[in-house]
C-alpha atoms as a PDB file:
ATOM      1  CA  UNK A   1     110.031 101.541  95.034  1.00  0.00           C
ATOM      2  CA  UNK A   2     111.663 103.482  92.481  1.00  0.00           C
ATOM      3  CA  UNK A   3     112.362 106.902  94.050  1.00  0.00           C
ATOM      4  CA  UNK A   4     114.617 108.592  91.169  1.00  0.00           C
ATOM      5  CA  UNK A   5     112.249 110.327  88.548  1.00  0.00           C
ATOM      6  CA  UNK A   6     114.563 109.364  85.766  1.00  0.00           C
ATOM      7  CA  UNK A   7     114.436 105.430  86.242  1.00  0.00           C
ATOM      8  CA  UNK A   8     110.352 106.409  87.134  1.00  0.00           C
ATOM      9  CA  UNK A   9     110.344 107.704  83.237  1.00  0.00           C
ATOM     10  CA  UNK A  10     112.013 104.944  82.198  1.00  0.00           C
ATOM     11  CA  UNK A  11     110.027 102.035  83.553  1.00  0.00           C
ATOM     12  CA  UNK A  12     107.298 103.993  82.702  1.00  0.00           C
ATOM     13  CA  UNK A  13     107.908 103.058  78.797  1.00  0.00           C
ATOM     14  CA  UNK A  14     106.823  99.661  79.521  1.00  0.00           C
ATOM     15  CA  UNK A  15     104.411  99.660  83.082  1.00  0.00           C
ATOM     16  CA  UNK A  16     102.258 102.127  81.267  1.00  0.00           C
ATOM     17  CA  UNK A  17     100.906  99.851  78.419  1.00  0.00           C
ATOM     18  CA  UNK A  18     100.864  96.959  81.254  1.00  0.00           C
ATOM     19  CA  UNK A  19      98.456  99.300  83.450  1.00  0.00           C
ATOM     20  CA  UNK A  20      96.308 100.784  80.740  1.00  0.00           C
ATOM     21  CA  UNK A  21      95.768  96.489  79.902  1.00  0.00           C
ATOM     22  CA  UNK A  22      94.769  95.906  83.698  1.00  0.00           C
ATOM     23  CA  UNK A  23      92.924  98.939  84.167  1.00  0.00           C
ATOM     24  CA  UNK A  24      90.692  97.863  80.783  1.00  0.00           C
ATOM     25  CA  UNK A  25      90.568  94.632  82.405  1.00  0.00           C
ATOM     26  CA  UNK A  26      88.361  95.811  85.552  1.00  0.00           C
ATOM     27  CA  UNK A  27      92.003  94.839  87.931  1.00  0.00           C
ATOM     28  CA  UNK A  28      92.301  97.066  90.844  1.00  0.00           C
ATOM     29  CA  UNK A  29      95.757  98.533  91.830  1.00  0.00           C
ATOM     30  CA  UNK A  30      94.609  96.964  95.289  1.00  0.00           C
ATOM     31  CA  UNK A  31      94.175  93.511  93.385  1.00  0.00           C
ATOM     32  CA  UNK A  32      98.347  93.831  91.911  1.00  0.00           C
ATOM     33  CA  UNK A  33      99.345  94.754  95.220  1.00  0.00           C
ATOM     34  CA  UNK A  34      98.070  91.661  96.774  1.00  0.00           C
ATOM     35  CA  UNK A  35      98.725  89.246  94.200  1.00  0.00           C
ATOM     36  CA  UNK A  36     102.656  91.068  93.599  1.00  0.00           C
ATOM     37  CA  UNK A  37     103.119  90.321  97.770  1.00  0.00           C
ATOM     38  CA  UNK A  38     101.380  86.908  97.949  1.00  0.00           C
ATOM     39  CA  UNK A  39     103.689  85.934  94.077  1.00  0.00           C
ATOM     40  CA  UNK A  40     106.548  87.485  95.639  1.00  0.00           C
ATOM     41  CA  UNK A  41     106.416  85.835  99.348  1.00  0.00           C
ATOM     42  CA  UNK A  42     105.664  82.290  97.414  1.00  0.00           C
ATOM     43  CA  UNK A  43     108.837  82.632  95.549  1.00  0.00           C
ATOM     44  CA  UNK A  44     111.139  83.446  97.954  1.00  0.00           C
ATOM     45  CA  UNK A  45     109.968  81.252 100.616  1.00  0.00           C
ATOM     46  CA  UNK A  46     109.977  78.399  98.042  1.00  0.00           C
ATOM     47  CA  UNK A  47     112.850  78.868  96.021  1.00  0.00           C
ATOM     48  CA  UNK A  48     115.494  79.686  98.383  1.00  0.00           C
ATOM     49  CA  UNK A  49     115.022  77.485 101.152  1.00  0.00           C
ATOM     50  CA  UNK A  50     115.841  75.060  98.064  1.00  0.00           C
ATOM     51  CA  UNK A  51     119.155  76.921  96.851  1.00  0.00           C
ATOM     52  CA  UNK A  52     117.582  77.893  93.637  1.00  0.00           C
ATOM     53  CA  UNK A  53     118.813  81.341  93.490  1.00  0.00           C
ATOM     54  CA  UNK A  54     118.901  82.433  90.243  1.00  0.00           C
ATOM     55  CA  UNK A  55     115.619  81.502  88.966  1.00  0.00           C
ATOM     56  CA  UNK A  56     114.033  82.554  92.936  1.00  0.00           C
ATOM     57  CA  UNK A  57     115.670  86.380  91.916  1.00  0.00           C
ATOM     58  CA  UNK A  58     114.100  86.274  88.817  1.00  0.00           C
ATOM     59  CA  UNK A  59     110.705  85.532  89.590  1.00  0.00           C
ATOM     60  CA  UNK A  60     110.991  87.671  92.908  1.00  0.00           C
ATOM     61  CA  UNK A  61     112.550  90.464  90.270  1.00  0.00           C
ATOM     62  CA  UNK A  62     109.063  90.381  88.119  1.00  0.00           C
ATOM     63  CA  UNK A  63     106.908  90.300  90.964  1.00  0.00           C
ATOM     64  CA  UNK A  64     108.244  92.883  92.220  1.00  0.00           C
ATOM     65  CA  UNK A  65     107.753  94.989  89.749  1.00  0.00           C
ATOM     66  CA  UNK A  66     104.208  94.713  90.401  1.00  0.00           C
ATOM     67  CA  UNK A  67     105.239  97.295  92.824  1.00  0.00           C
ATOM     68  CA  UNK A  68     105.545  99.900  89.915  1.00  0.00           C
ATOM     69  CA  UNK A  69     102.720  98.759  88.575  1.00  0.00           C
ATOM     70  CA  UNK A  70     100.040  99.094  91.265  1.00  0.00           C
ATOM     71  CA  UNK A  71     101.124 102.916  91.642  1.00  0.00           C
ATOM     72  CA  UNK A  72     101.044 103.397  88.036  1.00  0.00           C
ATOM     73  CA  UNK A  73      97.623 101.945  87.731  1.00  0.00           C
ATOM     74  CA  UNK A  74      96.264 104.386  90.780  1.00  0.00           C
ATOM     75  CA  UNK A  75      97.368 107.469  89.409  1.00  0.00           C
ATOM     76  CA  UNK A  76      96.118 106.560  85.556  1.00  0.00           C
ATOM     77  CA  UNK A  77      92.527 105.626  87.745  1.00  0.00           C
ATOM     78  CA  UNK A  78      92.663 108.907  89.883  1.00  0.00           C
ATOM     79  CA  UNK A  79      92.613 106.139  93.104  1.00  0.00           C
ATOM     80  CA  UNK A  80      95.698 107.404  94.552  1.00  0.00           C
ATOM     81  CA  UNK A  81      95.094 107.872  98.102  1.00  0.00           C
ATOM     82  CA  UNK A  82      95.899 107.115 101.664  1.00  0.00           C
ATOM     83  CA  UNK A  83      94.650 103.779 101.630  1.00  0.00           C
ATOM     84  CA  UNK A  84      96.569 102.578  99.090  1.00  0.00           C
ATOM     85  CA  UNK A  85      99.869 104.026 100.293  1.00  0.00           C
ATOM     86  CA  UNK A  86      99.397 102.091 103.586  1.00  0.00           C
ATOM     87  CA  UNK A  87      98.605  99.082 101.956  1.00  0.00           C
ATOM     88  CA  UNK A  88     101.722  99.320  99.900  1.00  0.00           C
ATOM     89  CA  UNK A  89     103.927  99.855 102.166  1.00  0.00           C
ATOM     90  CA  UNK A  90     102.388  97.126 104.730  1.00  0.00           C
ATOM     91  CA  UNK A  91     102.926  94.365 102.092  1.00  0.00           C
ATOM     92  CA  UNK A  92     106.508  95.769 100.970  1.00  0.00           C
ATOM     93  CA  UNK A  93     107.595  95.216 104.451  1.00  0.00           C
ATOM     94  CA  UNK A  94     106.122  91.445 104.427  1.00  0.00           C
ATOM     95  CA  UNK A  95     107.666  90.767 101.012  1.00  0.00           C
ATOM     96  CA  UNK A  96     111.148  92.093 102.719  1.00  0.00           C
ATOM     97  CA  UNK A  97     110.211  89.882 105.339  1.00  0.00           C
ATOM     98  CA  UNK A  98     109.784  86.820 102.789  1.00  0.00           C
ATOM     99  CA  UNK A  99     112.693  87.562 100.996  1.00  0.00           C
ATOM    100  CA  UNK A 100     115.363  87.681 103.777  1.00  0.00           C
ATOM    101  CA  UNK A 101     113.647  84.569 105.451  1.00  0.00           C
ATOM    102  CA  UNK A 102     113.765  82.707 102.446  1.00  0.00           C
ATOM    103  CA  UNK A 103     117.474  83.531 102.115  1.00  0.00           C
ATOM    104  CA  UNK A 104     117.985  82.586 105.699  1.00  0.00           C
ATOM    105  CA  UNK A 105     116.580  79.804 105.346  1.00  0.00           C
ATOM    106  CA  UNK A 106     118.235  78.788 102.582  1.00  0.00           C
ATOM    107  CA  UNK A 107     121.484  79.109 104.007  1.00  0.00           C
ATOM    108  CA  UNK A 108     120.330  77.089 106.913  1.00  0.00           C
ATOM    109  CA  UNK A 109     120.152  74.472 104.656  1.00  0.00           C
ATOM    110  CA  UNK A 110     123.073  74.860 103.248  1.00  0.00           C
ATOM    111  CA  UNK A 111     124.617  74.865 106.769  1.00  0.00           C
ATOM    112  CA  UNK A 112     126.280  78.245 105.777  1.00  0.00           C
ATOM    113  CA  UNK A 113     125.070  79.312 109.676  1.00  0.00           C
ATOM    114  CA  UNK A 114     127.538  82.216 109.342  1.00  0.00           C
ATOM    115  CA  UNK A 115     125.801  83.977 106.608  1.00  0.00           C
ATOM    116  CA  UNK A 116     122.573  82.982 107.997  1.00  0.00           C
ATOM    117  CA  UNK A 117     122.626  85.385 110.831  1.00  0.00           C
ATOM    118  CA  UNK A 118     123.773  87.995 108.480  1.00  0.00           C
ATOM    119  CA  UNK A 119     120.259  87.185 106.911  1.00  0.00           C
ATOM    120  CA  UNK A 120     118.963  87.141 110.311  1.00  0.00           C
ATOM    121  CA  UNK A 121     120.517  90.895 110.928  1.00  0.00           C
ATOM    122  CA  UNK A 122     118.722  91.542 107.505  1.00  0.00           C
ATOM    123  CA  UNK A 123     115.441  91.072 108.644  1.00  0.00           C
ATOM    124  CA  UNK A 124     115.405  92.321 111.909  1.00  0.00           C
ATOM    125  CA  UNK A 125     117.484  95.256 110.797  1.00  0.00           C
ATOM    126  CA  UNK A 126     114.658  95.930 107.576  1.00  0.00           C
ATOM    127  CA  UNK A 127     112.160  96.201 110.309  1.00  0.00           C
ATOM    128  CA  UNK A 128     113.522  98.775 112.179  1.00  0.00           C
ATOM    129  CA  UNK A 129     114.490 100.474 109.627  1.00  0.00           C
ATOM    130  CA  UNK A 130     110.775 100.972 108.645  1.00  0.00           C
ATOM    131  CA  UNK A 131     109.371 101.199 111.646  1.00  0.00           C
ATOM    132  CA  UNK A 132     111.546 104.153 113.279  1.00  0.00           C
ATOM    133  CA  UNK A 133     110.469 106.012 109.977  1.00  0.00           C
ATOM    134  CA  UNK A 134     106.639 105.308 110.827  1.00  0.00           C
ATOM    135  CA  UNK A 135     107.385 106.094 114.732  1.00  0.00           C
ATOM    136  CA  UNK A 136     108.863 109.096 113.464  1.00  0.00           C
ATOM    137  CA  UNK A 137     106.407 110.532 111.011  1.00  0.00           C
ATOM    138  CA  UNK A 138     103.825 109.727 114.501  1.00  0.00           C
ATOM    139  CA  UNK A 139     105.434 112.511 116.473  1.00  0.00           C
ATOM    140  CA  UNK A 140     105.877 114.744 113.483  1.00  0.00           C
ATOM    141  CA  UNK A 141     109.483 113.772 112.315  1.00  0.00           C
ATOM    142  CA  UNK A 142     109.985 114.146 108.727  1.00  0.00           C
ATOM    143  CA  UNK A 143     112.592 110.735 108.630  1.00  0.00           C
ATOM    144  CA  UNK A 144     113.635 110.402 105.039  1.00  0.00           C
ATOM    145  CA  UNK A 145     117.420 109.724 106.255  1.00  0.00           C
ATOM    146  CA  UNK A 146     119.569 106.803 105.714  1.00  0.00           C
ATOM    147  CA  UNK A 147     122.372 105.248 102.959  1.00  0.00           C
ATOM    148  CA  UNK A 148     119.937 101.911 103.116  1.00  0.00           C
ATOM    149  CA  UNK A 149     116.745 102.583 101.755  1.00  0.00           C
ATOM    150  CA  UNK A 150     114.264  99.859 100.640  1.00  0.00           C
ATOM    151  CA  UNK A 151     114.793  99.886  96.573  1.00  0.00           C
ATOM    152  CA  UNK A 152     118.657  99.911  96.828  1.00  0.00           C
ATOM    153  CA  UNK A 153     118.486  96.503  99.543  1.00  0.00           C
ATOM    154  CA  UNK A 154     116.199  94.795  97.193  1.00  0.00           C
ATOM    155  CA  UNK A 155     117.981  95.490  93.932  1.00  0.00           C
ATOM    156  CA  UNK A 156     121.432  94.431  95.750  1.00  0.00           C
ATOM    157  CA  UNK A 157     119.954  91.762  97.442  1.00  0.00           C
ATOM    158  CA  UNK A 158     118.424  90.407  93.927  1.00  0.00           C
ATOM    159  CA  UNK A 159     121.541  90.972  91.868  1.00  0.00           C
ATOM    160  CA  UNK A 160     123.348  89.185  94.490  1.00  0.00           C
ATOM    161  CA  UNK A 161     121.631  86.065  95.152  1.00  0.00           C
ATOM    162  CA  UNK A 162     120.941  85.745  90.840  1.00  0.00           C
ATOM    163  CA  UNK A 163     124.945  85.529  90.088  1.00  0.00           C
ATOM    164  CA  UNK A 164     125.411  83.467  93.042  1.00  0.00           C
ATOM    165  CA  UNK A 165     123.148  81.117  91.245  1.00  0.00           C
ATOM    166  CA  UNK A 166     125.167  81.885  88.427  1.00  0.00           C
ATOM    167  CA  UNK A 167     128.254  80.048  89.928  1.00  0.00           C
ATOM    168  CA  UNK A 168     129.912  83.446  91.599  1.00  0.00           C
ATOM    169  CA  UNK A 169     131.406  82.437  94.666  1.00  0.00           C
ATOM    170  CA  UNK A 170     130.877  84.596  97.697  1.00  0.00           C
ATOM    171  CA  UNK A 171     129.097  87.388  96.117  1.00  0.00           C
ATOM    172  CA  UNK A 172     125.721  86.589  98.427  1.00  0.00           C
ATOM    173  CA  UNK A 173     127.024  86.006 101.886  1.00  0.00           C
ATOM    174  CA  UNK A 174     129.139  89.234 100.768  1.00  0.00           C
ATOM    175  CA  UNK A 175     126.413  91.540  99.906  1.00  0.00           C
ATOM    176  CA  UNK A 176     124.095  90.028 103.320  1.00  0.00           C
ATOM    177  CA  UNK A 177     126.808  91.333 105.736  1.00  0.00           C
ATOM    178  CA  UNK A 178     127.295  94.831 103.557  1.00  0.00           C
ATOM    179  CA  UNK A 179     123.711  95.133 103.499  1.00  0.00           C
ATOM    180  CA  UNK A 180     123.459  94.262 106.881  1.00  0.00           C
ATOM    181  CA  UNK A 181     125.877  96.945 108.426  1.00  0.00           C
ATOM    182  CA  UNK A 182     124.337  99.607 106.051  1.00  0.00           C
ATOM    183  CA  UNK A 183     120.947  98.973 107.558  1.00  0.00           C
ATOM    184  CA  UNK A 184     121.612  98.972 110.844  1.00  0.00           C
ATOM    185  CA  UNK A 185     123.801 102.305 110.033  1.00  0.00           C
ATOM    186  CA  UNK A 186     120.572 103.534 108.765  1.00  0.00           C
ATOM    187  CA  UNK A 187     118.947 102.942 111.977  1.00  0.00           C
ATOM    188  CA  UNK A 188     121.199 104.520 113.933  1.00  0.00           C
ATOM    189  CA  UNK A 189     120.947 107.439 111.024  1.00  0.00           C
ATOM    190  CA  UNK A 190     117.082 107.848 111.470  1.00  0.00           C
ATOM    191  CA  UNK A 191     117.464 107.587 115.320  1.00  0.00           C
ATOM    192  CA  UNK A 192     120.103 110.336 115.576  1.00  0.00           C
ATOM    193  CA  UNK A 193     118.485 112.324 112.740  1.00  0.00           C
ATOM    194  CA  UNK A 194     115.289 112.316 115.377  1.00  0.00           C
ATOM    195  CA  UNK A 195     116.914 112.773 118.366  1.00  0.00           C
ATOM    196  CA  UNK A 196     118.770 116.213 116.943  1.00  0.00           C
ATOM    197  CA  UNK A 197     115.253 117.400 115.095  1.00  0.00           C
ATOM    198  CA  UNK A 198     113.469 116.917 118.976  1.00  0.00           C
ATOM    199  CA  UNK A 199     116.137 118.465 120.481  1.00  0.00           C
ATOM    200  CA  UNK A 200     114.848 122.068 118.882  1.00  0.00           C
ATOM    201  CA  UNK A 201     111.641 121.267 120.136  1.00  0.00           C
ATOM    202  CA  UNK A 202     110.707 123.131 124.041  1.00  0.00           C
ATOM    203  CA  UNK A 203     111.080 119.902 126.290  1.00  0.00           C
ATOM    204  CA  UNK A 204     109.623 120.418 129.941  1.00  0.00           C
ATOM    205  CA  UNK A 205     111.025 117.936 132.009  1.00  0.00           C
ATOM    206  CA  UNK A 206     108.478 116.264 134.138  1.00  0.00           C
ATOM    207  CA  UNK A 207     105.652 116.767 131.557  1.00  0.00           C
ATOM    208  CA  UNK A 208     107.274 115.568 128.766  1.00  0.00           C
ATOM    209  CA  UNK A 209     107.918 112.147 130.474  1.00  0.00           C
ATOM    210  CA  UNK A 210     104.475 112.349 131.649  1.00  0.00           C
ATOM    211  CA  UNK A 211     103.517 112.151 128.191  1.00  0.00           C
ATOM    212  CA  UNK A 212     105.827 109.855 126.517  1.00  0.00           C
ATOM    213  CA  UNK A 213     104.091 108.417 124.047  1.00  0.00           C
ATOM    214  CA  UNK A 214     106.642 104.882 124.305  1.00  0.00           C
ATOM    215  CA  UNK A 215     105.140 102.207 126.336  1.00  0.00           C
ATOM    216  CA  UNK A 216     103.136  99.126 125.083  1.00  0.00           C
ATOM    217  CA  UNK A 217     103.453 100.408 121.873  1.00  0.00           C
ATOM    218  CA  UNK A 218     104.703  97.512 119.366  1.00  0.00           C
END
């Protein structure tokens, strides 16, 4: 989650004694993943619906962090591989789920249905952004584009909803519809970025659409 090596170093001063513990311990980085998604998921779909926001953030803040931990634990264990970097990234993109359905959800209840669709354009948007990077990668697309990337719309989204909690007016349904637009500009990033890297690529007209890979793919 945390892509700059200087905030990797510095986390690492405290996940590093936490992973040496759990790897004495017999835990499996597989094991934090699952129980960091399932803790996470719990949190936000339990504490948000309810308007809690500042104590939901800072549970879902320490869960997440299982997400530094997990990684940390492979590479002390020499287990870093495939597998777990498709597990990982299959659960981040249900805990992303979780977290922008709890805060839609929330502001359901709070009949806020203005800033619930900006929740709404949240999750759908998160998807997308994900999946155009898989789709991508699939037709051999290198697709690390995009001002929205998964770490900064977590952190945001967390440090928003905790001082709303906090009493600050506005500062969630504010930082929803930012981080809405700023996805959805990052789709449209990833889907241009593609679009210009195919376009060096020979196409041949009739062949090409013969073997278009898009269909009943979903």
């Amino acid at each position: 989650m945390l892509n700059n090596n200087a905030a990797r170093r510095f986390s690492g001063i405290f996940v590093d004694p936490v992973a040496r513990v759990c790897l004495r311990l017999h835990i499996s980085p597989d094991m934090v993943t699952l129980v960091g998604t399932f803790a996470t998921c719990a949190a936000a779909l339990y504490f948000y619906p309810h308007e809690k926001w500042f104590i939901g953030s800072l549970l879902i803040a320490l869960f997440v962090s299982f997400d530094l931990l997990d990684g940390t634990m492979a590479r002390m264990s020499g287990r870093s591989g495939p597998w777990g970097a498709f597990l990982d990234s299959t659960l981040d993109r249900v805990a992303d789920g979780a977290l922008f359905g709890g805060l839609l959800l929330g502001f359901v209840h709070a009949g806020d249905q203005l800033t619930a669709a900006a929740a709404l354009a949240c999750v759908v948007g998160g998807g997308a952004v994900s999946y155009a990077k898989a789709r991508a990668e699939s037709i051999g697309v290198a697709c690390n584009v995009g001002i929205a990337e998964r770490a900064e719309r977590v952190m945001v989204t967390l440090a928003a909803a905790a001082l709303y909690g906090l009493g600050v007016p506005y500062v969630l349904p504010a930082a929803l519809w930012l981080l809405a637009v700023l996805i959805w500009v990052t789709v449209i990033q990833r889907m241009w970025h593609v679009r210009t890297s195919l376009r060096s690529v020979p196409a041949d007209g009739e062949a090409q659409d013969a073997n278009d890979p898009r269909g009943g793919d979903s």
